[in-house]
C-alpha atoms as a PDB file:
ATOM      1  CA  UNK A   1     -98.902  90.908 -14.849  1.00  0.00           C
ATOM      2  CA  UNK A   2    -100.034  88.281 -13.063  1.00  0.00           C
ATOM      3  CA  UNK A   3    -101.488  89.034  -8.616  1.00  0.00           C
ATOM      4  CA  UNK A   4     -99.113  87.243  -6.488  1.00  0.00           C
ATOM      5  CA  UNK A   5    -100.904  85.159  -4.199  1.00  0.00           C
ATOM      6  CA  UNK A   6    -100.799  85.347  -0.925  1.00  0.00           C
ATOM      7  CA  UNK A   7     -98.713  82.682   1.020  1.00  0.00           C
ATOM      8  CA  UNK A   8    -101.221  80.053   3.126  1.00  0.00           C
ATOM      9  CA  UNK A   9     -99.735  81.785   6.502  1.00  0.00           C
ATOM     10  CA  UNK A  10    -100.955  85.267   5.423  1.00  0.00           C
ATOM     11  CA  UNK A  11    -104.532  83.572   4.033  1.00  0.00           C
ATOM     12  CA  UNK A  12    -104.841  81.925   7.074  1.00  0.00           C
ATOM     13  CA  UNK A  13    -104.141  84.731   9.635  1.00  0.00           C
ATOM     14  CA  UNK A  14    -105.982  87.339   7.076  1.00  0.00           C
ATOM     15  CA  UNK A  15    -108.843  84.384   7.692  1.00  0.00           C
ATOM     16  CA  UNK A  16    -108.351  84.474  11.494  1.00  0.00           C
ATOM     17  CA  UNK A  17    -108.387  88.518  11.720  1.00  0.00           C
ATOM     18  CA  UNK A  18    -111.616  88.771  10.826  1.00  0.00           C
ATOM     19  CA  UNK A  19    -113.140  86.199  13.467  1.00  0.00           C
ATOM     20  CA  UNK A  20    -114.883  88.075  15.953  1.00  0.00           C
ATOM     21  CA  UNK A  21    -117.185  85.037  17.510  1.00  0.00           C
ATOM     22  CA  UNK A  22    -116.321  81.615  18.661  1.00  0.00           C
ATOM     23  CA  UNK A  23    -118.816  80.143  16.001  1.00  0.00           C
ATOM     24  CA  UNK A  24    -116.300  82.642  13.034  1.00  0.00           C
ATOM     25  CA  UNK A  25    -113.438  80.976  14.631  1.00  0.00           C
ATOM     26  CA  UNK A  26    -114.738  77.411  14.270  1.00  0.00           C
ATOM     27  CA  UNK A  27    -115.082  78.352  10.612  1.00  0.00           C
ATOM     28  CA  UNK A  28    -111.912  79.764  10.068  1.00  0.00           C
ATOM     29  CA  UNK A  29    -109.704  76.772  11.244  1.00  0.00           C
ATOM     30  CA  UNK A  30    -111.632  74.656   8.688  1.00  0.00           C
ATOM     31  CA  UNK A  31    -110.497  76.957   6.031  1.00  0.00           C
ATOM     32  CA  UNK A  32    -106.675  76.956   7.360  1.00  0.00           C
ATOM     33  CA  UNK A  33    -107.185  73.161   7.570  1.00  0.00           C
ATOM     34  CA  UNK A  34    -108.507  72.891   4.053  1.00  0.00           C
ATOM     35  CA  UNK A  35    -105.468  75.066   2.568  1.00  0.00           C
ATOM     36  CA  UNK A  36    -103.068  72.935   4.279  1.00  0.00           C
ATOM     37  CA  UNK A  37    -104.571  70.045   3.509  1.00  0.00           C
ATOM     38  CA  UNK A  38    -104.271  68.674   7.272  1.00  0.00           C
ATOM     39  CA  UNK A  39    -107.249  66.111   8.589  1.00  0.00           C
ATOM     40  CA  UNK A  40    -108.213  67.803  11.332  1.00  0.00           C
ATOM     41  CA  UNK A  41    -106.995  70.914  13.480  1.00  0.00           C
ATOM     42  CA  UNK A  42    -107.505  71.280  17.355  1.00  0.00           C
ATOM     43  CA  UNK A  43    -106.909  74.325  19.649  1.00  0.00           C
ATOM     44  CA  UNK A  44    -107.181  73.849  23.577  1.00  0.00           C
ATOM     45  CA  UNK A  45    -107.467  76.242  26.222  1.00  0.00           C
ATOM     46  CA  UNK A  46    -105.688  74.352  29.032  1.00  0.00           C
ATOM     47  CA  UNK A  47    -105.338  77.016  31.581  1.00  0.00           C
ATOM     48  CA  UNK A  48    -106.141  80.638  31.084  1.00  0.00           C
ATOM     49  CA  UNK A  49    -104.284  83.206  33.020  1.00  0.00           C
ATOM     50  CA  UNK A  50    -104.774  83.656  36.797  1.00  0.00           C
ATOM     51  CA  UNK A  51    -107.806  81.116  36.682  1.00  0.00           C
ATOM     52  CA  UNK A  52    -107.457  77.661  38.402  1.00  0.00           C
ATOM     53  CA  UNK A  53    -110.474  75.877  35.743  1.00  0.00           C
ATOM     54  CA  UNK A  54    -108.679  73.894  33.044  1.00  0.00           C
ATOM     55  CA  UNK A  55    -109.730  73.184  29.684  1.00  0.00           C
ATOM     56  CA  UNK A  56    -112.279  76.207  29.677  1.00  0.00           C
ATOM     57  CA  UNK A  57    -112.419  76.638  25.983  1.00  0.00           C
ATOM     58  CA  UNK A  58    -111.669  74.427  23.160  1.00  0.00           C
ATOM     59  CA  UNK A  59    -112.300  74.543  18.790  1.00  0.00           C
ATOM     60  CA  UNK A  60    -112.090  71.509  16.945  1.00  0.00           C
ATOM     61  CA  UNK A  61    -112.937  70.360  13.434  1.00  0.00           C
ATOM     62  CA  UNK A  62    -112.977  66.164  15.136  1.00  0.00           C
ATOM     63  CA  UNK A  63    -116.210  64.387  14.309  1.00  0.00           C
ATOM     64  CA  UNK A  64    -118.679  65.614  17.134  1.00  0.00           C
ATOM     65  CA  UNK A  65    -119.352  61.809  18.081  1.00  0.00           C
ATOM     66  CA  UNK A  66    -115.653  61.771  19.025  1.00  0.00           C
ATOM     67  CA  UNK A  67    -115.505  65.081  20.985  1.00  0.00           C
ATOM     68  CA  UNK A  68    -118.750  64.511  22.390  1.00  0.00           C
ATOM     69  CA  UNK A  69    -117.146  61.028  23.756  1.00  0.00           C
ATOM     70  CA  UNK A  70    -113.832  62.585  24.743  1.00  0.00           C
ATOM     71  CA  UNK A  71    -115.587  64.587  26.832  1.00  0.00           C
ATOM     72  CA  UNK A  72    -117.973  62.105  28.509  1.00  0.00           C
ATOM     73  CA  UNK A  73    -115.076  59.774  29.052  1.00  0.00           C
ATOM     74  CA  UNK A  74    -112.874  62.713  30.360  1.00  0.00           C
ATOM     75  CA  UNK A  75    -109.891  61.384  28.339  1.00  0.00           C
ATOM     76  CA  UNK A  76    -107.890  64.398  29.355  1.00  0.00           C
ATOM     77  CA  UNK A  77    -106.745  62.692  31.986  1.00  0.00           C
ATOM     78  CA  UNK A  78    -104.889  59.499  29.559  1.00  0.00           C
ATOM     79  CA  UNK A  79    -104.588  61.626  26.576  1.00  0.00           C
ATOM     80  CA  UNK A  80    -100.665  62.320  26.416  1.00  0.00           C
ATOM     81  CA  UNK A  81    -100.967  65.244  24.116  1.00  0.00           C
ATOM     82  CA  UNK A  82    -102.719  67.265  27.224  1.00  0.00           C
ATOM     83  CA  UNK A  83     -99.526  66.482  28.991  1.00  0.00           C
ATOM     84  CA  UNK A  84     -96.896  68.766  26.221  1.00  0.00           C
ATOM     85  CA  UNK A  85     -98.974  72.007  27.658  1.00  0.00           C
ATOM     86  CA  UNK A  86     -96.606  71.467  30.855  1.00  0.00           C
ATOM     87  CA  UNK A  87     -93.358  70.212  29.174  1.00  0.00           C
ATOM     88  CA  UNK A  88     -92.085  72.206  26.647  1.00  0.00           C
ATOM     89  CA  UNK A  89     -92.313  75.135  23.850  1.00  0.00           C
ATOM     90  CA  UNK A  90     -91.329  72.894  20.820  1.00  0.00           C
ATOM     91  CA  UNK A  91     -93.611  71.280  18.486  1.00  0.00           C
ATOM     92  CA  UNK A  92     -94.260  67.485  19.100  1.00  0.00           C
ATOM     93  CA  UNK A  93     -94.549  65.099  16.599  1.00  0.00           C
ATOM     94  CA  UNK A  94     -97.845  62.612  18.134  1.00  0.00           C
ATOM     95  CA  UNK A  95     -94.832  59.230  17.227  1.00  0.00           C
ATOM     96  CA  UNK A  96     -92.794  60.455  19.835  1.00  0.00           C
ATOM     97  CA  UNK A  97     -95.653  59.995  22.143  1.00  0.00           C
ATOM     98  CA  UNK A  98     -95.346  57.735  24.872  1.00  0.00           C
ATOM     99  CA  UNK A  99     -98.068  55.178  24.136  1.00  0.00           C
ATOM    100  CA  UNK A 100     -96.479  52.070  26.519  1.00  0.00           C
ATOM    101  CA  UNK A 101     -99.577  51.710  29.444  1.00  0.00           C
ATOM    102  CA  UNK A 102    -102.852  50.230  28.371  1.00  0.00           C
ATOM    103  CA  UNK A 103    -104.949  52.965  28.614  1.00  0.00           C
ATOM    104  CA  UNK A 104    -102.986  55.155  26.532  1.00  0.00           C
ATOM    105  CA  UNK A 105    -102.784  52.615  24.082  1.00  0.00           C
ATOM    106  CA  UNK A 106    -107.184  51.956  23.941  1.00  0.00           C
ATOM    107  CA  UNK A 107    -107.254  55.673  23.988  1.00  0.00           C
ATOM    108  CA  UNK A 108    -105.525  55.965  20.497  1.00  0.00           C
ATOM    109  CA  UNK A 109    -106.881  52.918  19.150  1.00  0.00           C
ATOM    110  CA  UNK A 110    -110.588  54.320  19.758  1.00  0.00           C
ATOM    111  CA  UNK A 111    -109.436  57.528  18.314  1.00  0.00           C
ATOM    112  CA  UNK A 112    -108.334  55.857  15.148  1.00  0.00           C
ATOM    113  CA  UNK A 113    -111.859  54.235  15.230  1.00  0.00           C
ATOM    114  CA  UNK A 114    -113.155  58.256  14.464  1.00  0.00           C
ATOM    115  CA  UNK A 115    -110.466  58.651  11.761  1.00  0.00           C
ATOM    116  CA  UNK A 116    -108.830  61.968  13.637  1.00  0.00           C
ATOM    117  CA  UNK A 117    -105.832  60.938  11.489  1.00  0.00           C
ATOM    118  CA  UNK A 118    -103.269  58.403  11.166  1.00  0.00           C
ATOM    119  CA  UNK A 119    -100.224  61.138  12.340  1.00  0.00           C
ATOM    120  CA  UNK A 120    -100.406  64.150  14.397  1.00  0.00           C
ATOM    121  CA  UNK A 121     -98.154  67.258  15.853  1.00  0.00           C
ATOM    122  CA  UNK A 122     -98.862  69.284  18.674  1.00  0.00           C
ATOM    123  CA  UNK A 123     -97.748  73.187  19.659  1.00  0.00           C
ATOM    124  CA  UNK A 124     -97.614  73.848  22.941  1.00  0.00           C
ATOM    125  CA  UNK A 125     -98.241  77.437  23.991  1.00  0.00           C
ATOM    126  CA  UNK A 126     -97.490  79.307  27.243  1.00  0.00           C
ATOM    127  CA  UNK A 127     -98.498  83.097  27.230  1.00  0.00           C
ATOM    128  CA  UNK A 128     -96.171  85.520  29.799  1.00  0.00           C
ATOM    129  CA  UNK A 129     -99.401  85.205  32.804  1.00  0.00           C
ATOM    130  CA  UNK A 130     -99.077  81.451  33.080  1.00  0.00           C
ATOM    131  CA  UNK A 131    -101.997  80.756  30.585  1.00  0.00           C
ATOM    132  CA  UNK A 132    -101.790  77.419  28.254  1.00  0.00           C
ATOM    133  CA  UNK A 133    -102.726  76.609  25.032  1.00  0.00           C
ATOM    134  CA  UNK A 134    -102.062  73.126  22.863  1.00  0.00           C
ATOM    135  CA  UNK A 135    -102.781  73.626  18.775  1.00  0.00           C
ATOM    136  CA  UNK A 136    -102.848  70.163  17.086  1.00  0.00           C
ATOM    137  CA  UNK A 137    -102.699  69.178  13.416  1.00  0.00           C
ATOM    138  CA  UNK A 138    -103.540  65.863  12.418  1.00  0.00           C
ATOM    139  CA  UNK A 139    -103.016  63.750   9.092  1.00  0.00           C
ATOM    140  CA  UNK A 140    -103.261  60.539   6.769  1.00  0.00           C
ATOM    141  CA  UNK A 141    -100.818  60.541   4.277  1.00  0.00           C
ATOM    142  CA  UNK A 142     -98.105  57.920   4.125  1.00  0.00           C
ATOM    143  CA  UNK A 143     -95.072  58.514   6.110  1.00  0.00           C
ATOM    144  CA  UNK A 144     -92.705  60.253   4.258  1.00  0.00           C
ATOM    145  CA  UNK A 145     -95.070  62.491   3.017  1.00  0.00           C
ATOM    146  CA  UNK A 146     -96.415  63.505   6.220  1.00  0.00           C
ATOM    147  CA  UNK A 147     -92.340  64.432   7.071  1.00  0.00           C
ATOM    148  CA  UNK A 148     -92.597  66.713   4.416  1.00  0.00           C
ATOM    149  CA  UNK A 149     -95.981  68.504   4.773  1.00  0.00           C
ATOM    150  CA  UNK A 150     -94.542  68.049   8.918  1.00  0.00           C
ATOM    151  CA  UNK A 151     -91.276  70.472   7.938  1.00  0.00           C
ATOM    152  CA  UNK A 152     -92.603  72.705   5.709  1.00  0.00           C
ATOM    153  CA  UNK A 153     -95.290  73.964   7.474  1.00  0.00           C
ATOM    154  CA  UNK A 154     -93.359  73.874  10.980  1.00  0.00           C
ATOM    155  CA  UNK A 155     -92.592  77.935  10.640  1.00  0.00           C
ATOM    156  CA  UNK A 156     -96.136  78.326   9.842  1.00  0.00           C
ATOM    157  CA  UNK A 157     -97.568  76.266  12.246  1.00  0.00           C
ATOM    158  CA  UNK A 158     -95.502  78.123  15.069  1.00  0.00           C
ATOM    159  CA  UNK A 159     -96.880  81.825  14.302  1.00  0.00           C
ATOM    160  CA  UNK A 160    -100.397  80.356  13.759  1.00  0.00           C
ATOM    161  CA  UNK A 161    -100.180  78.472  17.072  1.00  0.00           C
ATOM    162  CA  UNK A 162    -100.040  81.579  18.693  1.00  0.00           C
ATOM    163  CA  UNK A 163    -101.754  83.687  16.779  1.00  0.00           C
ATOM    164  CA  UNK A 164    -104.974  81.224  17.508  1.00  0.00           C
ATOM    165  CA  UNK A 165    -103.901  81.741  21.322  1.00  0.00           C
ATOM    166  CA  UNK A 166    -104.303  85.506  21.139  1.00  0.00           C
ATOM    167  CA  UNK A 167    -107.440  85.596  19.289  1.00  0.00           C
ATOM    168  CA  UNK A 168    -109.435  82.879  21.189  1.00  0.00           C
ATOM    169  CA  UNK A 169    -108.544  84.239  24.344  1.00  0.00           C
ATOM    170  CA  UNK A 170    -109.605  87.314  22.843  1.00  0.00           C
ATOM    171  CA  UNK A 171    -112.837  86.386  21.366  1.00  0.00           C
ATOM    172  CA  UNK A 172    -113.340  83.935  24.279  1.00  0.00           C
ATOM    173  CA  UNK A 173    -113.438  86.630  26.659  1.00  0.00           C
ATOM    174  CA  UNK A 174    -110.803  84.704  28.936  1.00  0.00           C
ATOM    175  CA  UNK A 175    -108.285  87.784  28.681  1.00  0.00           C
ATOM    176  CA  UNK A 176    -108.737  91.128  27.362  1.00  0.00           C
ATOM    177  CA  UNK A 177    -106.071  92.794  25.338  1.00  0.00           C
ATOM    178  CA  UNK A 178    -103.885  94.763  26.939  1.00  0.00           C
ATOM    179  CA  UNK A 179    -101.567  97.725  26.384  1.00  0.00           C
ATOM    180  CA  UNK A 180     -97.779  97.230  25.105  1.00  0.00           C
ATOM    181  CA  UNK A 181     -94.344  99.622  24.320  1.00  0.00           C
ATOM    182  CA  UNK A 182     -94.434 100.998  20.664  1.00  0.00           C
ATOM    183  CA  UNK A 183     -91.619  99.101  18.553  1.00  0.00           C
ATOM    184  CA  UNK A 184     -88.962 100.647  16.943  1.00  0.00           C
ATOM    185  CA  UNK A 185     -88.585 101.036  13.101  1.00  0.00           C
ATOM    186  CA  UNK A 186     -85.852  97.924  13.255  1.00  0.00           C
ATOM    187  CA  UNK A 187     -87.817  96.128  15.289  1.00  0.00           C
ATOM    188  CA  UNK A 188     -90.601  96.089  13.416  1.00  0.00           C
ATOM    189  CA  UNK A 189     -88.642  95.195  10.402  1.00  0.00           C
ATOM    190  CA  UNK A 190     -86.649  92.435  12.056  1.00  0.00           C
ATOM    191  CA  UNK A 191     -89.661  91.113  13.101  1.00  0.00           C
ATOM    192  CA  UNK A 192     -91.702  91.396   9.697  1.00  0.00           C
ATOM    193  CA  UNK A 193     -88.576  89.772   7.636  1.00  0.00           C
ATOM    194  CA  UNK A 194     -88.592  86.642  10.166  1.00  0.00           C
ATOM    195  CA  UNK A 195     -92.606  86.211   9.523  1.00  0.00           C
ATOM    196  CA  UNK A 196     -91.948  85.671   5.676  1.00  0.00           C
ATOM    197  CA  UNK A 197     -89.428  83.020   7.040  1.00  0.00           C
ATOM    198  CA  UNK A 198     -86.159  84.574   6.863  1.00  0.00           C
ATOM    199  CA  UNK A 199     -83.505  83.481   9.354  1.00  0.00           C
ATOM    200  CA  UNK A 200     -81.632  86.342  11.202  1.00  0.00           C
ATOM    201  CA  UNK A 201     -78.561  85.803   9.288  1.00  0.00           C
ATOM    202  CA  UNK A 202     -80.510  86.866   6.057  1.00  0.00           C
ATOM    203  CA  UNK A 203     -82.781  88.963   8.336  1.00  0.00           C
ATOM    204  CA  UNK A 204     -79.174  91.169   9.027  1.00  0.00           C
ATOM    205  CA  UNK A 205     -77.991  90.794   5.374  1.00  0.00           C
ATOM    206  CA  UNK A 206     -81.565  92.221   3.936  1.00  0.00           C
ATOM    207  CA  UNK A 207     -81.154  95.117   6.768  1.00  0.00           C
ATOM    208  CA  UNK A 208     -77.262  95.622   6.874  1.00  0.00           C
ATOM    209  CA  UNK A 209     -76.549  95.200  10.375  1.00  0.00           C
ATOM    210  CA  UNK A 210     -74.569  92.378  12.111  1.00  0.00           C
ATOM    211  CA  UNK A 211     -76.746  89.395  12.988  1.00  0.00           C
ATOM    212  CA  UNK A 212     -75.794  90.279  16.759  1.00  0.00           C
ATOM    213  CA  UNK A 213     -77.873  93.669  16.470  1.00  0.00           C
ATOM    214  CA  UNK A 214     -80.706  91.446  14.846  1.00  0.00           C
ATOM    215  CA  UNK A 215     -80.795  89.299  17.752  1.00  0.00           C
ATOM    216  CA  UNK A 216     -80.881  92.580  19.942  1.00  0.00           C
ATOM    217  CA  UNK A 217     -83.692  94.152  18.197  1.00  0.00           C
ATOM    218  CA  UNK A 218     -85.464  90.907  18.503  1.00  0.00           C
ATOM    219  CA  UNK A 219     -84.748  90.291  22.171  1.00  0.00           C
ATOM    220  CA  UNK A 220     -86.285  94.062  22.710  1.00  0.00           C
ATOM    221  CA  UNK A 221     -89.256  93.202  20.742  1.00  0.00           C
ATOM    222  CA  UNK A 222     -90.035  90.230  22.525  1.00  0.00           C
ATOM    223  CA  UNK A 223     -89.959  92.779  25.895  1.00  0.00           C
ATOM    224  CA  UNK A 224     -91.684  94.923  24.633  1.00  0.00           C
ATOM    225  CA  UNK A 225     -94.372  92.492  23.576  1.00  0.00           C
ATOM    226  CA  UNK A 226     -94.686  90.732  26.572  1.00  0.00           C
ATOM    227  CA  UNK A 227     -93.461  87.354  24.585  1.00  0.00           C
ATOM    228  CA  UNK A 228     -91.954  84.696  25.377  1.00  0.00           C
ATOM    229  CA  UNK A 229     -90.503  83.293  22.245  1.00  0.00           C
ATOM    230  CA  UNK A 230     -89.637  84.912  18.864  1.00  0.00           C
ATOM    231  CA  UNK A 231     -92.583  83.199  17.372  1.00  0.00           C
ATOM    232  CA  UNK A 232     -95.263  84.130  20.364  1.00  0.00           C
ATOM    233  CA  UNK A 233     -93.746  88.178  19.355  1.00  0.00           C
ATOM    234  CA  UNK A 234     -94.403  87.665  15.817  1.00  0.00           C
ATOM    235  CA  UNK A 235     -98.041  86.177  16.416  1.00  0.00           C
ATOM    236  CA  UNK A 236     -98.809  89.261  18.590  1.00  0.00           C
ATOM    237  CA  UNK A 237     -97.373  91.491  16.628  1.00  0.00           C
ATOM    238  CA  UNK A 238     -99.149  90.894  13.590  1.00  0.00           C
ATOM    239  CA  UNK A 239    -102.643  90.323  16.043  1.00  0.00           C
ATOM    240  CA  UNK A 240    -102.107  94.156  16.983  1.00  0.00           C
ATOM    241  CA  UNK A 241    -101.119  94.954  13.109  1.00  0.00           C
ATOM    242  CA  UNK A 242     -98.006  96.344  13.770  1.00  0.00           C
ATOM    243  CA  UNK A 243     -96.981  94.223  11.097  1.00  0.00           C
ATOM    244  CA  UNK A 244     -98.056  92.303   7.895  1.00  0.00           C
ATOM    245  CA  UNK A 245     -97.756  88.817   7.193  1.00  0.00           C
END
């Protein structure tokens, strides 16, 4: 009988697990980049808890000649992508960005320039102390197909997003772990059934409880955690191993 492989979101956070440096961690997102087959990926320290320095920490696989100009030129101030970290939770997709003042529109075109990828899509991340992360994924395929490769990673791309955001604070030394509530047996399941991408009504068919107690043990998981979202208590749950993904 045959080894069942390993899905690419528990390669890639079996990958991120064992960084321990900045430099590991600069390897390991061009392995997760490589098995998704994305251009280029991007994580962003905007604000760290309790700190008032911005952008104190960033890991990118861009061309060096780009970040090195990025940074000269201080393009976080046009780049629109900087401005998701104060917007919202939800993915963007970089075609919804608004591109309409000059600037804007020279900063992408120079970008292109560096081939960081024809499309992009940005997670924004905010952690329960105020800190702010952005993960980026970039890409070149034709329309359509970037749609696809777009939805099917999008659960993936969520839990890794956050993931990243506990481990390069963590490695970083921006913020040291700290202590949380033990979950419950059903919470930990609940929580491990949604990781392998089950929705809660098949989440409460798999357990045999009523997809309101799901949503209960979930809500008490996320307080427990110290989460925000659903996908922030996944991300930390499986950073602490208290589950497997």
């Amino acid at each position: 009988m045959e080894d069942r492989q390993p899905s690419p979101l528990s390669w890639s956070l079996a990958i991120l697990r064992r960084v321990g440096s900045p430099a590991d961690l600069s390897v390991a997102i061009a392995h997760i980049r490589d098995r998704y087959r994305f251009v280029h990926l991007v994580f962003l320290v905007v604000r760290p808890a309790n700190r008032a320095d911005a952008y104190p920490f960033y890991c990118t696989t861009y061309p060096e000649e780009w970040t090195s100009l990025y940074l000269r030129k201080n393009y976080f101030e046009i780049d629109p992508v900087i401005e998701l970290s104060r917007t919202g939770f939800l993915p963007v997709d970089w075609s919804n960005l608004d591109r309409r003042s000059p600037g804007t529109r020279g900063f992408f075109k120079e970008a292109e320039s560096f081939d960081i990828g024809r499309h992009g899509l940005t997670v924004p991340i905010r952690g329960p102390s105020g800190e702010r992360s952005l993960f980026s994924v970039t890409s070149n395929l034709p329309g359509a197909e970037w749609r696809k490769l777009r939805i099917s990673s999008n659960h993936d791309l969520q839990v890794l997003s956050h993931y990243l955001h506990e481990k390069v604070l963590s490695v970083s030394g921006l913020q040291k772990n700290g202590g949380y509530r033990t979950l419950s047996r059903r919470e930990q399941e609940c929580l491990q059934l949604l990781a392998r991408g089950l929705v809660t009504k098949r989440v409460a068919a798999r357990l045999q409880i009523s997809e309101h107690t799901v949503r209960l043990y979930l809500k008490l998981a996320k307080r427990k955690l110290d989460a925000t979202t659903t996908y922030q208590a996944i991300a930390r749950a499986s950073f602490l191993e208290i589950i497997e993904t």
